[in-house]
Protein backbone atom coordinates (compact mmCIF):
# COMPACT_ATOMS: atom_id res chain seq x y z
CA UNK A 1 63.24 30.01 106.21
CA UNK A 2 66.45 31.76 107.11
CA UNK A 3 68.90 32.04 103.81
CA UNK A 4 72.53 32.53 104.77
CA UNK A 5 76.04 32.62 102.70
CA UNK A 6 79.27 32.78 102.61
CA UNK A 7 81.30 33.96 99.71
CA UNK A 8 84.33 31.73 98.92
CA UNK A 9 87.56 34.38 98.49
CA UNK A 10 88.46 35.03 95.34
CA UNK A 11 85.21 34.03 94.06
CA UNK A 12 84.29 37.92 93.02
CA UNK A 13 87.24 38.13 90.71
CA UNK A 14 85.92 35.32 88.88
CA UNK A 15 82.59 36.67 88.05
CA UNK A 16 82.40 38.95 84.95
CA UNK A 17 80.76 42.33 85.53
CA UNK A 18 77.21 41.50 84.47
CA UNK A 19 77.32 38.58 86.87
CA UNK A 20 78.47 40.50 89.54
CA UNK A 21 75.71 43.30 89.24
CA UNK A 22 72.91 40.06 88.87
CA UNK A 23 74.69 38.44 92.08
CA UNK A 24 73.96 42.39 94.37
CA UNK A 25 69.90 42.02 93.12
CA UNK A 26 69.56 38.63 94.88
CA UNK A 27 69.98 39.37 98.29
CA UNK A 28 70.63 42.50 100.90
CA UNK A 29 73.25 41.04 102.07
CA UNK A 30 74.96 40.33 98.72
CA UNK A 31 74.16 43.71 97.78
CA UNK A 32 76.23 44.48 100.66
CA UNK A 33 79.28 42.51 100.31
CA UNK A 34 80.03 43.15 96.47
CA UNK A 35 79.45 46.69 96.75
CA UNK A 36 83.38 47.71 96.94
CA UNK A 37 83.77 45.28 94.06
CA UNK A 38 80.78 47.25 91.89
CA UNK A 39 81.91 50.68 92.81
CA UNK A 40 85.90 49.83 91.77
CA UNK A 41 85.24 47.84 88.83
CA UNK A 42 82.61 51.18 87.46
CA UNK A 43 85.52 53.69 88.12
CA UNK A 44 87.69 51.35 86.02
CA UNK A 45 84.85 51.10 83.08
CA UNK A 46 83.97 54.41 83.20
CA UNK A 47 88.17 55.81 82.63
CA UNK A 48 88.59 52.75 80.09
CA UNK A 49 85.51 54.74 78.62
CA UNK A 50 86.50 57.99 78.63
CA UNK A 51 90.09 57.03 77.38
CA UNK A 52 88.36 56.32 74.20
CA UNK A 53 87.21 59.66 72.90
CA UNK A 54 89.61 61.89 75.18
CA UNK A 55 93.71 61.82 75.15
CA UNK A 56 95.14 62.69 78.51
CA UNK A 57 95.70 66.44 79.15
CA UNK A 58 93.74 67.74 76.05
CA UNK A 59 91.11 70.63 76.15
CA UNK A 60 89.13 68.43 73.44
CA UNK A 61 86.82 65.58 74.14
CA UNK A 62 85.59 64.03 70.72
CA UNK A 63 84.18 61.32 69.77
CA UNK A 64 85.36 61.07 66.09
CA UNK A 65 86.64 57.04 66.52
CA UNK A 66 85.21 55.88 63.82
CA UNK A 67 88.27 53.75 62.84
CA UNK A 68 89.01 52.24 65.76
CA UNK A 69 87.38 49.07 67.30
CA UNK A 70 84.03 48.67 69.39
CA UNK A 71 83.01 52.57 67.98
CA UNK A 72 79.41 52.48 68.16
CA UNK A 73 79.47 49.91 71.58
CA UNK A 74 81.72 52.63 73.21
CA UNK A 75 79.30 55.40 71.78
CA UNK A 76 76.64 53.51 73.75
CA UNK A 77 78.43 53.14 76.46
CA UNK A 78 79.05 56.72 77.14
CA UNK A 79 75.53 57.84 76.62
CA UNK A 80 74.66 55.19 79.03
CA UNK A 81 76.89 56.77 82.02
CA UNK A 82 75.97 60.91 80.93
CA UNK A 83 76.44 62.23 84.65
CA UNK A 84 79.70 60.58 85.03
CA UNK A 85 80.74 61.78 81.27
CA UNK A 86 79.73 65.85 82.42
CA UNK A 87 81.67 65.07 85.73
CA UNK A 88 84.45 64.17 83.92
CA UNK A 89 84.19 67.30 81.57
CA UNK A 90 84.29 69.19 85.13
CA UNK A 91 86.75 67.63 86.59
CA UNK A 92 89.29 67.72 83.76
CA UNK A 93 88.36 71.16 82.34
CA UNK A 94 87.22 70.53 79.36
CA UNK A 95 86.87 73.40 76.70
CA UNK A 96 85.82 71.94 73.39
CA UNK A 97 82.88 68.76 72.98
CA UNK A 98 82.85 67.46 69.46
CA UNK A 99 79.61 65.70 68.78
CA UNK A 100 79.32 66.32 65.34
CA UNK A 101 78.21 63.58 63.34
CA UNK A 102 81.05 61.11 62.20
CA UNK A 103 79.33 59.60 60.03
CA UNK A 104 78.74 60.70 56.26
CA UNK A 105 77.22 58.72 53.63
CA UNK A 106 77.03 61.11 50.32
CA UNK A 107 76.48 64.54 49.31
CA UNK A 108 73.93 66.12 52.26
CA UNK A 109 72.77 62.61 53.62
CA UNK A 110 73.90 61.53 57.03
CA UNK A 111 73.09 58.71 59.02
CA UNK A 112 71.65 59.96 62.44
CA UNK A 113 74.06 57.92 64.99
CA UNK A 114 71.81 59.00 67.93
CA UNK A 115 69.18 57.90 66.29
CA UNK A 116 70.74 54.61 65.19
CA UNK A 117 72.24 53.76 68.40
CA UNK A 118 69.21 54.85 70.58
CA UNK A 119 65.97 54.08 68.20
CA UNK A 120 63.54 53.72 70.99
CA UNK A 121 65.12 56.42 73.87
CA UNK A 122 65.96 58.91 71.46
CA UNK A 123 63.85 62.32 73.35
CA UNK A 124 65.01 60.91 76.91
CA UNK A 125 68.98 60.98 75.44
CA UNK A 126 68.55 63.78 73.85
CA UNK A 127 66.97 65.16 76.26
CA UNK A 128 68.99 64.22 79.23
CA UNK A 129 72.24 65.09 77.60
CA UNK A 130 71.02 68.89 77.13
CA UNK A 131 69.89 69.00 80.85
CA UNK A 132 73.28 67.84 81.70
CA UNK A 133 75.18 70.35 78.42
CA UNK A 134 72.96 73.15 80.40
CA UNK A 135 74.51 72.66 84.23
CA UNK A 136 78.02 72.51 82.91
CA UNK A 137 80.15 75.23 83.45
CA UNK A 138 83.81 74.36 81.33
CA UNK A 139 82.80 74.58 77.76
CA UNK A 140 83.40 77.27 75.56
CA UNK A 141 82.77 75.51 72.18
CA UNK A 142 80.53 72.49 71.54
CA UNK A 143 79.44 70.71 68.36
CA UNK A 144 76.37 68.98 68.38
CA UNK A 145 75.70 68.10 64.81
CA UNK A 146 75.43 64.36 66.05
CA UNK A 147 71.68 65.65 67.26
CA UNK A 148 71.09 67.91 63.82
CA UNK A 149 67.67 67.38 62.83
CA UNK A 150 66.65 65.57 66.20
CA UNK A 151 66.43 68.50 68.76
CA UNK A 152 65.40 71.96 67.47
CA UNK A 153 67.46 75.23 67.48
CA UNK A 154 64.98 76.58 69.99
CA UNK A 155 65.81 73.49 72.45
CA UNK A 156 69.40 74.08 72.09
CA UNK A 157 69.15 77.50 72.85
CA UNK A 158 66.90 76.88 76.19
CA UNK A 159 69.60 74.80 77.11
CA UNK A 160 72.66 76.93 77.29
CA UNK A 161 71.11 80.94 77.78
CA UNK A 162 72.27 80.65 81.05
CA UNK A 163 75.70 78.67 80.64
CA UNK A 164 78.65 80.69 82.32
CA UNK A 165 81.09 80.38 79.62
CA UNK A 166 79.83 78.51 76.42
CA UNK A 167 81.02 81.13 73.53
CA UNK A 168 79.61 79.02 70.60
CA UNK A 169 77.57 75.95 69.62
CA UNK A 170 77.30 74.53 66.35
CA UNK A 171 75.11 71.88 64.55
CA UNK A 172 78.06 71.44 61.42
CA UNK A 173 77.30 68.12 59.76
CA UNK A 174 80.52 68.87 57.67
CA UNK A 175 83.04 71.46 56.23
CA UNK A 176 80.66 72.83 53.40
CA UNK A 177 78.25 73.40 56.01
CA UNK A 178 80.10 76.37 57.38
CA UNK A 179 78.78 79.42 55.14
CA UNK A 180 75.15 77.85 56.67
CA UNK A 181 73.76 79.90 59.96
CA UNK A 182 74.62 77.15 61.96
CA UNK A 183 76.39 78.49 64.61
CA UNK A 184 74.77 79.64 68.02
CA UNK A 185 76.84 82.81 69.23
CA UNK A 186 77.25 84.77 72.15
CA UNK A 187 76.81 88.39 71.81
CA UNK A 188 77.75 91.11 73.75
CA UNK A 189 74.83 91.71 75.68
CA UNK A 190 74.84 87.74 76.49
CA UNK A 191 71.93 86.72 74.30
CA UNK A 192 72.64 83.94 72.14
CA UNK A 193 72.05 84.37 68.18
CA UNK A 194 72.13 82.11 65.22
CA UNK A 195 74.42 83.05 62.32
CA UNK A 196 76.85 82.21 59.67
CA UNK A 197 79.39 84.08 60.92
CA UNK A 198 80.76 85.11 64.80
CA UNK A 199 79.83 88.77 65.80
CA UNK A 200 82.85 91.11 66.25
CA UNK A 201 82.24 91.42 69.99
C-alpha cells in the first residue's frame, strides 16, 4: 500500500525541534521535505550554543558559566555537537580554550564535570574531543583541567606533538595549583615537556 502526504504550510513552524527530527525518521520523503527546516533550525542551536561560553570578537572561548542559567544542559550540549564546536574555533580564530574545571568543592577535591555530565560515554568524549584538540590548528593556549585525572599526561601529549601552533596546555584545577608541573610546554626543538614553569625559549 502506497503512503502519500501532504504537509499543511505552516505546519513545520509549529513542531518543536525534537518533533521535527522524529517527523524526518518516518518517511523518505519527510526526510526530504523538512530537511531545510533541520539544517536552519541546527545553525540557529548551534550559535545560541556557542554564544554561551564565547563573547563576540574575543580570542577566549571558556566555559566558566557557572552562574548563569541551563550551565550544565549547555555544557552537554556542546559536547554533544564537538565538530561543529572545533569548526567554530577555526572559523573564528580562536587562541585560548578554557576547560578547566569550574567547579570546586573544598581544599584539593573537585567534582569531575565530564565525568558527571557524561557517566557512561566518558573515554568516547574524552576521547573524541582530543582527536578533534589534535586536528586544530588556532590554539596557542588550552586548559584542560575539566579532564584532570580522566585522560593521562601521556594521552594529552599524543594529542597535540604535532599541533602547528599550540604553545602550552595545562591541567590547573585552580590558582594554588600553579607551582605544580602542570603545564605541557613547547620547547625549542618542538618537543613538548611537562613543567612548573615555561622554558626561556
Amino acid at each position: 500500500m502506497w503512503f502519500s502526504y501532504q504537509l499543511p504550510i505552516g505546519v513545520l513552524e509549529c513542531l518543536t525541534d525534537f518533533e521535527l527530527c522524529e517527523c524526518s525518521c518516518v518517511d523518505r520523503a519527510l526526510k526530504e521535505d523538512t530537511r531545510v527546516d533541520r539544517v536552519r533550525r541546527k545553525k540557529k542551536a548551534v550559535a545560541s550554543i556557542m554564544s554561551y561560553f564565547h563573547s563576540r570578537d574575543s580570542l577566549i572561548f571558556s566555559i566558566h558559566r557557572t552562574f548563569q542559567q541551563n550551565f550544565e544542559n549547555k555544557l552537554r550540549q556542546l559536547f554533544r555537537i564537538l565538530p561543529e564546536w572545533f569548526d567554530y574555533l577555526e572559523t573564528h580564530q580562536i587562541s585560548y580554550l578554557d576547560m578547566s574545571n569550574p567547579f570546586f568543592i573544598g581544599k584539593n577535591t573537585y567534582l569531575s564535570i565530564v565525568s558527571y555530565i557524561f557517566p557512561n560515554e566518558l573515554h568516547r568524549v574524552s576521547e573524541e574531543f582530543l582527536n578533534r584538540l589534535s586536528q586544530n590548528t588556532t590554539l596557542l593556549y588550552c586548559n584542560l583541567g575539566m579532564f584532570h585525572h580522566v585522560v593521562s599526561r601521556q594521552r594529552i601529549e599524543q594529542a597535540v606533538q604535532h599541533h602547528p601552533s599550540l604553545y602550552q596546555v595545562e591541567m590547573i584545577l585552580h590558582s594554588n595549583d600553579s607551582a605544580q608541573m602542570n603545564s605541557l610546554y613547547r620547547m625549542d626543538d618542538g618537543t613538548f615537556e611537562w613543567r612548573a614553569y615555561p622554558p626561556r625559549n
